[in-house]
PDB file of N, CA and C in Angstrom:
ATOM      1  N   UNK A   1     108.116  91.374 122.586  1.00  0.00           N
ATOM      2  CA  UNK A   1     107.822  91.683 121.198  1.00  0.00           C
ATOM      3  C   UNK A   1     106.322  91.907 120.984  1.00  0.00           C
ATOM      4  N   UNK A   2     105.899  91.215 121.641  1.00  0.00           N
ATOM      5  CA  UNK A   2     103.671  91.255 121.629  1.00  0.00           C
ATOM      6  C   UNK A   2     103.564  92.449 122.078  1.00  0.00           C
ATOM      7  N   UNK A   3     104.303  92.912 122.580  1.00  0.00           N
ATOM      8  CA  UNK A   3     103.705  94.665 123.809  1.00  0.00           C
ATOM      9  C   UNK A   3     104.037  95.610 122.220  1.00  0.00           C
ATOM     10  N   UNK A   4     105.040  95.828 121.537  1.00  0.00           N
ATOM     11  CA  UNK A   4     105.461  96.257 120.543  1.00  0.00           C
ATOM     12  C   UNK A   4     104.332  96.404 119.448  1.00  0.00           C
ATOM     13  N   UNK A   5     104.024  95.282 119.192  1.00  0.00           N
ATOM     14  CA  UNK A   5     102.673  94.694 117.838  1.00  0.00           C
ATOM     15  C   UNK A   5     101.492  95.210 118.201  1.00  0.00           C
ATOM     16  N   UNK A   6     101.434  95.308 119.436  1.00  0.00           N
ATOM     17  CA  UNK A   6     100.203  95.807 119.910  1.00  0.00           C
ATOM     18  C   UNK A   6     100.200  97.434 119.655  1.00  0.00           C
ATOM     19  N   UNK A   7     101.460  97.484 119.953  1.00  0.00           N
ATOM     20  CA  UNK A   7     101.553  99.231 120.320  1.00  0.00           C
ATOM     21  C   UNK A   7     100.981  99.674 118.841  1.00  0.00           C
ATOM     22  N   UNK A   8     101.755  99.313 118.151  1.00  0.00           N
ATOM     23  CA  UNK A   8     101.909  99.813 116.460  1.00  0.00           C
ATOM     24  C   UNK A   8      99.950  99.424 115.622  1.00  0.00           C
ATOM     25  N   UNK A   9      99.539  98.335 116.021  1.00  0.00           N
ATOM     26  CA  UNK A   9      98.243  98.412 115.981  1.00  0.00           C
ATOM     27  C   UNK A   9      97.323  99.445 116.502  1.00  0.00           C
ATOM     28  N   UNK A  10      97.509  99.729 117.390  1.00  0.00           N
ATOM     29  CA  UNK A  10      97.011 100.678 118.582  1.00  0.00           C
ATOM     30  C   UNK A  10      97.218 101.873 117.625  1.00  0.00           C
ATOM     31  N   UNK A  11      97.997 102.679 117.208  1.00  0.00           N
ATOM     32  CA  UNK A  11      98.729 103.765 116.692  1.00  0.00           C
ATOM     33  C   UNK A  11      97.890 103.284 115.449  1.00  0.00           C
ATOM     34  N   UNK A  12      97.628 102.538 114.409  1.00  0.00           N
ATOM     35  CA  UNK A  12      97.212 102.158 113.471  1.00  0.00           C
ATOM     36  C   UNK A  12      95.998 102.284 113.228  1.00  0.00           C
ATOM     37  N   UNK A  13      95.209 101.738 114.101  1.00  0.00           N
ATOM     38  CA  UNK A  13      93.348 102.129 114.129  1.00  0.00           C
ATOM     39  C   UNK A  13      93.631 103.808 114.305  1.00  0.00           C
ATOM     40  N   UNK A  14      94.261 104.691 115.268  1.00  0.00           N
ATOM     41  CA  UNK A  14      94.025 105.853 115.823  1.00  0.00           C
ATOM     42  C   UNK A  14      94.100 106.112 114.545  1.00  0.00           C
ATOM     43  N   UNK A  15      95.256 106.165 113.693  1.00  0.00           N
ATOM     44  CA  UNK A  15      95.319 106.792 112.666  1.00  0.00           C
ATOM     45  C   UNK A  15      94.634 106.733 111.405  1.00  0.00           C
ATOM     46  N   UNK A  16      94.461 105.366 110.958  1.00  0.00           N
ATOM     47  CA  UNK A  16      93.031 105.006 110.074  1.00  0.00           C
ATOM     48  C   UNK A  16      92.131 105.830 110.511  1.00  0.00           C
ATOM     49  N   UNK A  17      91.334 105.989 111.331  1.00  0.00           N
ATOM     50  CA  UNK A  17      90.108 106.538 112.148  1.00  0.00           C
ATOM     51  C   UNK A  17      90.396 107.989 111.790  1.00  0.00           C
ATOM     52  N   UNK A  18      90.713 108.496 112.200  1.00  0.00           N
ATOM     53  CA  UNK A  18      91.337 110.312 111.689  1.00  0.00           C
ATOM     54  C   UNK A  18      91.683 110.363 110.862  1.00  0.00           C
ATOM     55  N   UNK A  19      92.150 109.442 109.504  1.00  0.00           N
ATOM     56  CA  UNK A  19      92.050 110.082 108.411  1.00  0.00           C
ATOM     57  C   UNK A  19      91.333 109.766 107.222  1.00  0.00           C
ATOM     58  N   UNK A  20      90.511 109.026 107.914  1.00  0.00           N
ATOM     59  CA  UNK A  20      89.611 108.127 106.524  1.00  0.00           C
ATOM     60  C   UNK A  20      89.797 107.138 105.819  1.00  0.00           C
ATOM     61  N   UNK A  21      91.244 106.518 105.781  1.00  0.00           N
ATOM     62  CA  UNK A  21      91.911 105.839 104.876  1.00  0.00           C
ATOM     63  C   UNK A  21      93.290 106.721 104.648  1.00  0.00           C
ATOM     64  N   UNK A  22      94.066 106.225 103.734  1.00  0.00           N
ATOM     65  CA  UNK A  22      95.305 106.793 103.341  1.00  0.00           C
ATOM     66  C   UNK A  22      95.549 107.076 101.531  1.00  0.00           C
ATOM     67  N   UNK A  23      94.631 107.060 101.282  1.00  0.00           N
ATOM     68  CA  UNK A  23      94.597 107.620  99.807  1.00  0.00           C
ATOM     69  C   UNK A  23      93.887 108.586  99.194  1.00  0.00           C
ATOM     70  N   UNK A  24      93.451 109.162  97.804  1.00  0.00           N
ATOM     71  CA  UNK A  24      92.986 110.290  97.627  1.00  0.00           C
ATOM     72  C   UNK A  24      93.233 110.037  96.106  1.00  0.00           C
ATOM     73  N   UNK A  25      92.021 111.171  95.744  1.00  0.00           N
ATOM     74  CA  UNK A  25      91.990 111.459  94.437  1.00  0.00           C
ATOM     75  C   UNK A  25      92.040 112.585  93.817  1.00  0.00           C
ATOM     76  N   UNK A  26      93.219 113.226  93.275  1.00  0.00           N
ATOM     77  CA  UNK A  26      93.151 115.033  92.991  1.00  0.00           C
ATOM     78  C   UNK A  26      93.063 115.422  91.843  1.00  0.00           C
ATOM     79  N   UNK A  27      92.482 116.711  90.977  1.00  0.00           N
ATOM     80  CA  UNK A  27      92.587 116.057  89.856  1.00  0.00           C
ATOM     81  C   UNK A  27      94.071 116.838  89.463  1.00  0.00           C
ATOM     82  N   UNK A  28      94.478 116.223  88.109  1.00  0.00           N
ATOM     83  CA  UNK A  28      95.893 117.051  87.769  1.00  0.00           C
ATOM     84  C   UNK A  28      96.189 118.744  87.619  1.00  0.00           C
ATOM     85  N   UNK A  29      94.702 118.430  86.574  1.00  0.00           N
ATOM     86  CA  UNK A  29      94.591 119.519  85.639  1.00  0.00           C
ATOM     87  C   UNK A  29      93.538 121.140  86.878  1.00  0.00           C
ATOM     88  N   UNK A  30      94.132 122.433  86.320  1.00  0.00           N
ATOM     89  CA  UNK A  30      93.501 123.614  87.045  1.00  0.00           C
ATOM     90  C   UNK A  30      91.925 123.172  86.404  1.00  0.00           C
ATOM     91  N   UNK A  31      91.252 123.557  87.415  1.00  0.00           N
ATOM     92  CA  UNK A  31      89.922 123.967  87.281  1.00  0.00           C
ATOM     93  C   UNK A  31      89.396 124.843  88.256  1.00  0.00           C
ATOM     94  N   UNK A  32      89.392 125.951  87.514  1.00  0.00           N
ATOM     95  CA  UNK A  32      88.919 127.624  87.994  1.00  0.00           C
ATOM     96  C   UNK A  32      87.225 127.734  87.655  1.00  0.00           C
ATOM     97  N   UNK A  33      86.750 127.422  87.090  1.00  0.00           N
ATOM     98  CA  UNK A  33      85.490 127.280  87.314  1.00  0.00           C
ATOM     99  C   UNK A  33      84.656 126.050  86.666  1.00  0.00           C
ATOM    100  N   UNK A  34      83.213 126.245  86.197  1.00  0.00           N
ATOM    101  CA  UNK A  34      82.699 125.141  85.829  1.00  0.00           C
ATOM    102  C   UNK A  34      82.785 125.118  84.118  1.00  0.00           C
ATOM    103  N   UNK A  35      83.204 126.313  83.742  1.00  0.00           N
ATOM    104  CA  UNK A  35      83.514 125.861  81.978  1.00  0.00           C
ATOM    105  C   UNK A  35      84.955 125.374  82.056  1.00  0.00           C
ATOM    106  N   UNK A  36      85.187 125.111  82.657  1.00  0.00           N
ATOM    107  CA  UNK A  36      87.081 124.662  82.760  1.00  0.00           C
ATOM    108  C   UNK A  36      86.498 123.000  82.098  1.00  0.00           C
ATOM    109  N   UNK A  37      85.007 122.275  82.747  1.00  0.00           N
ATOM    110  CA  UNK A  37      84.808 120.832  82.275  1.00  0.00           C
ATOM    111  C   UNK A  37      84.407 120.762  80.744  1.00  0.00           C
ATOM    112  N   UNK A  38      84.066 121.874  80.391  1.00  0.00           N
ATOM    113  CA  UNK A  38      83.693 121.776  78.641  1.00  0.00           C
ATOM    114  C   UNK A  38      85.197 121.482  77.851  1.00  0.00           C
ATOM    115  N   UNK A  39      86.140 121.444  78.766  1.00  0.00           N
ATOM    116  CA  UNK A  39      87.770 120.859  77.851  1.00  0.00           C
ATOM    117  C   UNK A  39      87.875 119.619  78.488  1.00  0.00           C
ATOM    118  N   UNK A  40      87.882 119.546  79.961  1.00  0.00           N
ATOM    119  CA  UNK A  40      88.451 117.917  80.288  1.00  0.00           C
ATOM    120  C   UNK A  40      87.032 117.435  80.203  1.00  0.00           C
ATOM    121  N   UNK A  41      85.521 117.679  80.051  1.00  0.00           N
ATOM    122  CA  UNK A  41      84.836 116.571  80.366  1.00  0.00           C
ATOM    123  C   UNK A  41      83.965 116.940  78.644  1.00  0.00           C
ATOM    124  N   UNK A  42      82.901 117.412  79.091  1.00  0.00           N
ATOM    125  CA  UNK A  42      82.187 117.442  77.508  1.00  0.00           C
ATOM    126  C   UNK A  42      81.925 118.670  77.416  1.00  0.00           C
ATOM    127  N   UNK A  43      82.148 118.919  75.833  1.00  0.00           N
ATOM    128  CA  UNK A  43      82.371 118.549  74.738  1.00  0.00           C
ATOM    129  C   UNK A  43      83.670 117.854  74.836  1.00  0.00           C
ATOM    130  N   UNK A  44      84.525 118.813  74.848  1.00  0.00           N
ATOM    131  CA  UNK A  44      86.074 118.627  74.652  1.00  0.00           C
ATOM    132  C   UNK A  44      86.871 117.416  74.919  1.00  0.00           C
ATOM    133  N   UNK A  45      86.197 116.788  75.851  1.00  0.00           N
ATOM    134  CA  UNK A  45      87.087 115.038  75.692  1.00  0.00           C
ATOM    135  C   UNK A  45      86.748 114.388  74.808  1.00  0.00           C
ATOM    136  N   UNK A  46      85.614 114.767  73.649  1.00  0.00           N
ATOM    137  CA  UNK A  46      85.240 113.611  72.713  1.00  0.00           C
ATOM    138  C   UNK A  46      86.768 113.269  71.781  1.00  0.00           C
ATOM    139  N   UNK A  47      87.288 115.115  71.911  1.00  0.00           N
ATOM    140  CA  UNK A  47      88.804 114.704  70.694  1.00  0.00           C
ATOM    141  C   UNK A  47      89.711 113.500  71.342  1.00  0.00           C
ATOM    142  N   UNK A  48      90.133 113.699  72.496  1.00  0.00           N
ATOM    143  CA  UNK A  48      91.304 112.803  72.731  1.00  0.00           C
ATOM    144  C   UNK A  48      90.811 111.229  72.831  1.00  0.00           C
ATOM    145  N   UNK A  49      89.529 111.196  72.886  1.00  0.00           N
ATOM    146  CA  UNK A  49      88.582 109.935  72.670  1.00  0.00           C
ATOM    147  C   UNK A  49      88.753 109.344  71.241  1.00  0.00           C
ATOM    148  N   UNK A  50      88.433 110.369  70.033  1.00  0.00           N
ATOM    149  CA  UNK A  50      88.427 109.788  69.318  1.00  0.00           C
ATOM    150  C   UNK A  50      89.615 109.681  68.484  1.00  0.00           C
ATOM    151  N   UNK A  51      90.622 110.585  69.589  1.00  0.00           N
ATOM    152  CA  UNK A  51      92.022 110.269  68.540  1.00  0.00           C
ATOM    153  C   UNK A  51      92.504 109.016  68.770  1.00  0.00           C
ATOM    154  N   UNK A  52      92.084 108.616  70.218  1.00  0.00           N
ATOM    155  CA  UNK A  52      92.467 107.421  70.955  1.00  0.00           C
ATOM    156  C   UNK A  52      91.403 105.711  70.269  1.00  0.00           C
ATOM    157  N   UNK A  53      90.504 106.062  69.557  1.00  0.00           N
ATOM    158  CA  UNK A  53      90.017 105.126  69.423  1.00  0.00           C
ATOM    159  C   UNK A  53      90.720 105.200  67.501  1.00  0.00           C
ATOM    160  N   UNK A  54      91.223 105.717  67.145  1.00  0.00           N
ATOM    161  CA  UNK A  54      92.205 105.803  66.143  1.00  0.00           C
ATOM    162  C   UNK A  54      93.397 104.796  66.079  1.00  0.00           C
ATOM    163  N   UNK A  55      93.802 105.139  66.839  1.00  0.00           N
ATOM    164  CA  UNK A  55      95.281 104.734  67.505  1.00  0.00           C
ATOM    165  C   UNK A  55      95.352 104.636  69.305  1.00  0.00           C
ATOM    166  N   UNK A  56      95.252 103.395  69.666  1.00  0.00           N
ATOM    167  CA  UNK A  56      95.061 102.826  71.076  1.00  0.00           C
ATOM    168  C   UNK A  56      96.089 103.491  71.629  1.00  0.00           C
ATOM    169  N   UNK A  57      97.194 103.571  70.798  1.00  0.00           N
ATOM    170  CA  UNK A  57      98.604 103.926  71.872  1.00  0.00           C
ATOM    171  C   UNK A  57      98.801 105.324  72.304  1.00  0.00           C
ATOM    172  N   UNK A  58      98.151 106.041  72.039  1.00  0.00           N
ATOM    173  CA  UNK A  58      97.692 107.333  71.875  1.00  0.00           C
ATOM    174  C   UNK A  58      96.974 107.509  73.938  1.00  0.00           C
ATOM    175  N   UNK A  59      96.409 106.086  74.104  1.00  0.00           N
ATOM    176  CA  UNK A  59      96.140 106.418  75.448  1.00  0.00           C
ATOM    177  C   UNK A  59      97.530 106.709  76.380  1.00  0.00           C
ATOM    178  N   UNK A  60      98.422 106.175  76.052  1.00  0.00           N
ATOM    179  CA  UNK A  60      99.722 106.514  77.281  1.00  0.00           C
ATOM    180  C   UNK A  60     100.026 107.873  77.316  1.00  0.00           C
ATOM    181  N   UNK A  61     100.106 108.719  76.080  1.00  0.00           N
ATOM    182  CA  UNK A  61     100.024 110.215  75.902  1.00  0.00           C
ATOM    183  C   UNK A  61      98.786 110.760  76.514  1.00  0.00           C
ATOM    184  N   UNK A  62      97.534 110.697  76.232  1.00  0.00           N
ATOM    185  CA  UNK A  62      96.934 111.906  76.443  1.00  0.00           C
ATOM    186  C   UNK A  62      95.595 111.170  77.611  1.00  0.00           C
ATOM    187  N   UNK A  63      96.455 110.404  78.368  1.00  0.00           N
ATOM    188  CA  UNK A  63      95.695 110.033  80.049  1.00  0.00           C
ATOM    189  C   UNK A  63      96.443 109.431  80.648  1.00  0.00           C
ATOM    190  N   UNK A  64      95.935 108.902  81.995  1.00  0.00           N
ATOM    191  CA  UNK A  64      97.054 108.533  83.067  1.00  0.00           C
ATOM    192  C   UNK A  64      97.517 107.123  82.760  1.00  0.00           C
ATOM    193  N   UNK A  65      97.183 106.548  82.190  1.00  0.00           N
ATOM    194  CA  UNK A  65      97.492 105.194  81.632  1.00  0.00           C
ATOM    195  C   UNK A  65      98.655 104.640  81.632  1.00  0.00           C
ATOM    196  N   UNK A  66      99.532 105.733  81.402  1.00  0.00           N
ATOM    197  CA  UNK A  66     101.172 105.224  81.734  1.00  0.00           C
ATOM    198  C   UNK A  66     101.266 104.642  83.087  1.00  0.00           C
ATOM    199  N   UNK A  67     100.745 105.737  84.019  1.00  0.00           N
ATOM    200  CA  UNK A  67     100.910 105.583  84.865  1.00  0.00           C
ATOM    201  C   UNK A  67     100.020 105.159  86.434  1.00  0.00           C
ATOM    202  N   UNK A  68      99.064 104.951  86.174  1.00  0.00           N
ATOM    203  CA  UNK A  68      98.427 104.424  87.112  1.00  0.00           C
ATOM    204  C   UNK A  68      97.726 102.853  87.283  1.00  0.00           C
ATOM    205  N   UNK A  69      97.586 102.393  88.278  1.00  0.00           N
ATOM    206  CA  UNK A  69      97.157 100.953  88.235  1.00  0.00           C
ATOM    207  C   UNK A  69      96.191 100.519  89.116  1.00  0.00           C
ATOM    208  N   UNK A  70      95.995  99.317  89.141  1.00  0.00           N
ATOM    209  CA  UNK A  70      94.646  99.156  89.559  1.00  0.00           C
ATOM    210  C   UNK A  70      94.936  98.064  91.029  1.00  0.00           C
ATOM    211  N   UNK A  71      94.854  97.838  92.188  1.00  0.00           N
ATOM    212  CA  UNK A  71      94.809  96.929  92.868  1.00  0.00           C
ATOM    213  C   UNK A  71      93.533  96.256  93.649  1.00  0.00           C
ATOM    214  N   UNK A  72      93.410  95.060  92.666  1.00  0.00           N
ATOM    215  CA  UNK A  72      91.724  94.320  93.157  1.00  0.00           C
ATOM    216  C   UNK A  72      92.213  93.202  93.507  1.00  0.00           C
ATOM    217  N   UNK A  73      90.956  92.960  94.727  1.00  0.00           N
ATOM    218  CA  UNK A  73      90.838  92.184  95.490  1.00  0.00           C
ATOM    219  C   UNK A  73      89.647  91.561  95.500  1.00  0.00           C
ATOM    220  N   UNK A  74      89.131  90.129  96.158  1.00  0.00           N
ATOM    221  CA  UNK A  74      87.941  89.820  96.692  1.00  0.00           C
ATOM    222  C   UNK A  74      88.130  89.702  98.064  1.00  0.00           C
ATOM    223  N   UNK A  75      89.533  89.587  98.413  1.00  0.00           N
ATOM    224  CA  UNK A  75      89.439  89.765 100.338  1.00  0.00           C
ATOM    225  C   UNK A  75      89.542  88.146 100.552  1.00  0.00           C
ATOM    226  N   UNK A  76      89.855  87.427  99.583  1.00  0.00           N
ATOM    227  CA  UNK A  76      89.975  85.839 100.147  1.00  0.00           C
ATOM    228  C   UNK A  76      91.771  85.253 100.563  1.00  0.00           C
ATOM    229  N   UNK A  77      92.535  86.088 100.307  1.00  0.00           N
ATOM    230  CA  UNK A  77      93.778  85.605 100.520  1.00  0.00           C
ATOM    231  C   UNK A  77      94.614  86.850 100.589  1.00  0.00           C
ATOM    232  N   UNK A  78      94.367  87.684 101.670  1.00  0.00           N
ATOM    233  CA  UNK A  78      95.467  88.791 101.999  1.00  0.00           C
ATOM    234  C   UNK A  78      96.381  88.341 103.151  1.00  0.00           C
ATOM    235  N   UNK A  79      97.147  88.761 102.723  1.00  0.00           N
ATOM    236  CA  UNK A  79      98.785  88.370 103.176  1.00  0.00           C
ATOM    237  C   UNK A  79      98.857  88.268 104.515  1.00  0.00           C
ATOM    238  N   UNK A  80      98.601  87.211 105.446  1.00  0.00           N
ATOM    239  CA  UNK A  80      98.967  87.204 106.742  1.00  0.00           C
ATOM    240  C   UNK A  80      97.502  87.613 107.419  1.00  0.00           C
ATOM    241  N   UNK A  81      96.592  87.549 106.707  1.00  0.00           N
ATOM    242  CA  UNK A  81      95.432  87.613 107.350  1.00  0.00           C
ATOM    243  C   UNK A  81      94.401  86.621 106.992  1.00  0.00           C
ATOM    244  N   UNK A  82      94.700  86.093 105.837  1.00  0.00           N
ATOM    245  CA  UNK A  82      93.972  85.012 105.331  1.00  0.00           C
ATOM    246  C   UNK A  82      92.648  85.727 104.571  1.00  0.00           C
ATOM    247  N   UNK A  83      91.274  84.880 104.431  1.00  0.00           N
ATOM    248  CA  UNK A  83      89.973  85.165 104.318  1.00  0.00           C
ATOM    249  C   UNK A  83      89.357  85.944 104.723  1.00  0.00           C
ATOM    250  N   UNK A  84      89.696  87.628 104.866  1.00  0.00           N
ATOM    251  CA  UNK A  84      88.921  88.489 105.590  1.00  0.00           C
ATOM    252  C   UNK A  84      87.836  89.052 104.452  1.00  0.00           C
ATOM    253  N   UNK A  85      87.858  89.242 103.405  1.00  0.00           N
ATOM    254  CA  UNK A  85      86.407  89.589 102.699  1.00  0.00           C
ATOM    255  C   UNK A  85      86.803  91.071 102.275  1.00  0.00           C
ATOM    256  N   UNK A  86      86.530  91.282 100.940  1.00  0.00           N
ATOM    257  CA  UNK A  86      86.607  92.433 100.270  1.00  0.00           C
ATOM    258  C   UNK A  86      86.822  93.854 101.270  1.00  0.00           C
ATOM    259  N   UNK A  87      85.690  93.990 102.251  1.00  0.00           N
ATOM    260  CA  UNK A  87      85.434  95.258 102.882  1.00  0.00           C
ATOM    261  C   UNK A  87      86.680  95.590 103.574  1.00  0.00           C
ATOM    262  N   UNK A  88      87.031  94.408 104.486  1.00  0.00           N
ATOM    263  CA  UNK A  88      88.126  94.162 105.424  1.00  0.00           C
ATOM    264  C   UNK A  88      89.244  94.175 105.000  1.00  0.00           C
ATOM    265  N   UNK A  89      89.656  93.927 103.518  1.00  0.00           N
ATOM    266  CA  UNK A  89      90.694  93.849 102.975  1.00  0.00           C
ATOM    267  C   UNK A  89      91.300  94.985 102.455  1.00  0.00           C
ATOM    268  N   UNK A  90      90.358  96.404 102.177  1.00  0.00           N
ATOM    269  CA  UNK A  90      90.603  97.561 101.692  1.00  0.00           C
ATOM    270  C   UNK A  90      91.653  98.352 102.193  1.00  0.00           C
ATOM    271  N   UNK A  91      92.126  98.386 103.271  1.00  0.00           N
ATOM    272  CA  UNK A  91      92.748  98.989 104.528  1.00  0.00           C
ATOM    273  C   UNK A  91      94.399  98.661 103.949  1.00  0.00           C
ATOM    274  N   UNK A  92      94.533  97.316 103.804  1.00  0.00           N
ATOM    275  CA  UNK A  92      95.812  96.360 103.059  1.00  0.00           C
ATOM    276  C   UNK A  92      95.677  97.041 101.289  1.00  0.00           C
ATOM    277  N   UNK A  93      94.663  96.792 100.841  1.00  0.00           N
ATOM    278  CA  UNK A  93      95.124  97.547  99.535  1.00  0.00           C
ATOM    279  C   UNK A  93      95.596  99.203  99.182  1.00  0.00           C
ATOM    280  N   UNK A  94      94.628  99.453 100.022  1.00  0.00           N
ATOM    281  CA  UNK A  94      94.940 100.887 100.042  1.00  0.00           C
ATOM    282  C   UNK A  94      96.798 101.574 100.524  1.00  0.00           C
ATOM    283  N   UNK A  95      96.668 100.905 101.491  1.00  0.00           N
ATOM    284  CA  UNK A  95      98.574 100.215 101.679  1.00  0.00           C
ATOM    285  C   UNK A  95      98.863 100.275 100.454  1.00  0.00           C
ATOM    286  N   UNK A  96      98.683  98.862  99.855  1.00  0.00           N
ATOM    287  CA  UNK A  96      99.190  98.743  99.114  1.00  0.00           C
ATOM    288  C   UNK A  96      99.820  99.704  97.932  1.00  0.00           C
ATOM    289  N   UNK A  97      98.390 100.243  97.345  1.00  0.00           N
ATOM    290  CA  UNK A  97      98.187 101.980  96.494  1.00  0.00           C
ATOM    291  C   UNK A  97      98.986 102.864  96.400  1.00  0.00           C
ATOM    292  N   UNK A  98      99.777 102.803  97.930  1.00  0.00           N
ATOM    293  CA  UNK A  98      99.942 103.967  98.781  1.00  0.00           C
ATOM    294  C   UNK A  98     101.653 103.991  98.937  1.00  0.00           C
ATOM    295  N   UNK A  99     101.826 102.551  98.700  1.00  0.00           N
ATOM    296  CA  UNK A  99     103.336 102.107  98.516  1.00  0.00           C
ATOM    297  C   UNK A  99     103.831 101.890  96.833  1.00  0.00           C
ATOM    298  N   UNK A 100     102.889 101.417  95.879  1.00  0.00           N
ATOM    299  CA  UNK A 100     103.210 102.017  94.575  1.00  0.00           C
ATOM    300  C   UNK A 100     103.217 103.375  94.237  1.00  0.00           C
ATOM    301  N   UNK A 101     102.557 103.940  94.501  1.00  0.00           N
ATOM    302  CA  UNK A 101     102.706 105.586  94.401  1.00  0.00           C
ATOM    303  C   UNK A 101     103.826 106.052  95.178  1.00  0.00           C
ATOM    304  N   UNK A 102     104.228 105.958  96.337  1.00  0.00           N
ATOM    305  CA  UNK A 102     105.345 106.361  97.180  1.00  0.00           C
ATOM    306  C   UNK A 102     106.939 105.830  96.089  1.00  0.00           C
ATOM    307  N   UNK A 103     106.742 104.718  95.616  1.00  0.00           N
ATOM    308  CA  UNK A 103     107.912 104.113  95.418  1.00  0.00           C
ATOM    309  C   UNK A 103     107.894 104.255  94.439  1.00  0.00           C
ATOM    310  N   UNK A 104     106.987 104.379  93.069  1.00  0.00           N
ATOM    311  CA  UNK A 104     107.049 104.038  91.655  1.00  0.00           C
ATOM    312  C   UNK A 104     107.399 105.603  91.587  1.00  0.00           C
ATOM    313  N   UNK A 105     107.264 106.756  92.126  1.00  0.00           N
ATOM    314  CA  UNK A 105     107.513 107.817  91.389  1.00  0.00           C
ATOM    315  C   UNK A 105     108.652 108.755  91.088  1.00  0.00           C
TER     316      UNK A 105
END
């Protein structure tokens, strides 16, 4: 069974290493050039800002809020590894990220 654990570790760094990690950030919305940000960034986000500071609930409509979440750590108690420390622990969250998104959608 140890020759096995090893193997799958082995396969695990290779693959961490070549791809940077296993997560990413895209954005939803087209952006064809640089006035495409005068709607999602400024001017144009002040509206859904201030419709949202109107009415809070207004964030599940018009941002990702429904749907996205946050997974923090300080790296003092990850699962089967114990006390490895924020940096060390990223690898497991990002997992983690990576299995709510796979499964929640």
């Amino acid at each position: 069974m140890q020759v096995m654990s090893e193997g799958w570790y082995e396969i695990s760094l290779k693959m961490h290493r070549k791809y940077g990690g296993k997560i990413e950030v895209l954005p939803k919305v087209p952006i064809s050039s640089l006035k495409d940000f005068a709607v999602w960034y400024t001017p144009g986000v002040a509206e859904p800002s201030r419709s949202i500071s109107k009415d809070p609930d207004l964030s599940f409509e018009l941002t990702s809020r429904w749907n996205t979440i946050a997974v923090v750590t300080d790296g003092t108690r990850v699962l089967g590894l114990g006390n490895i420390g924020p940096e060390a622990s990223y690898p497991v969250m990002e997992g983690k990220s990576m299995i709510f998104k796979y499964l929640g959608e």
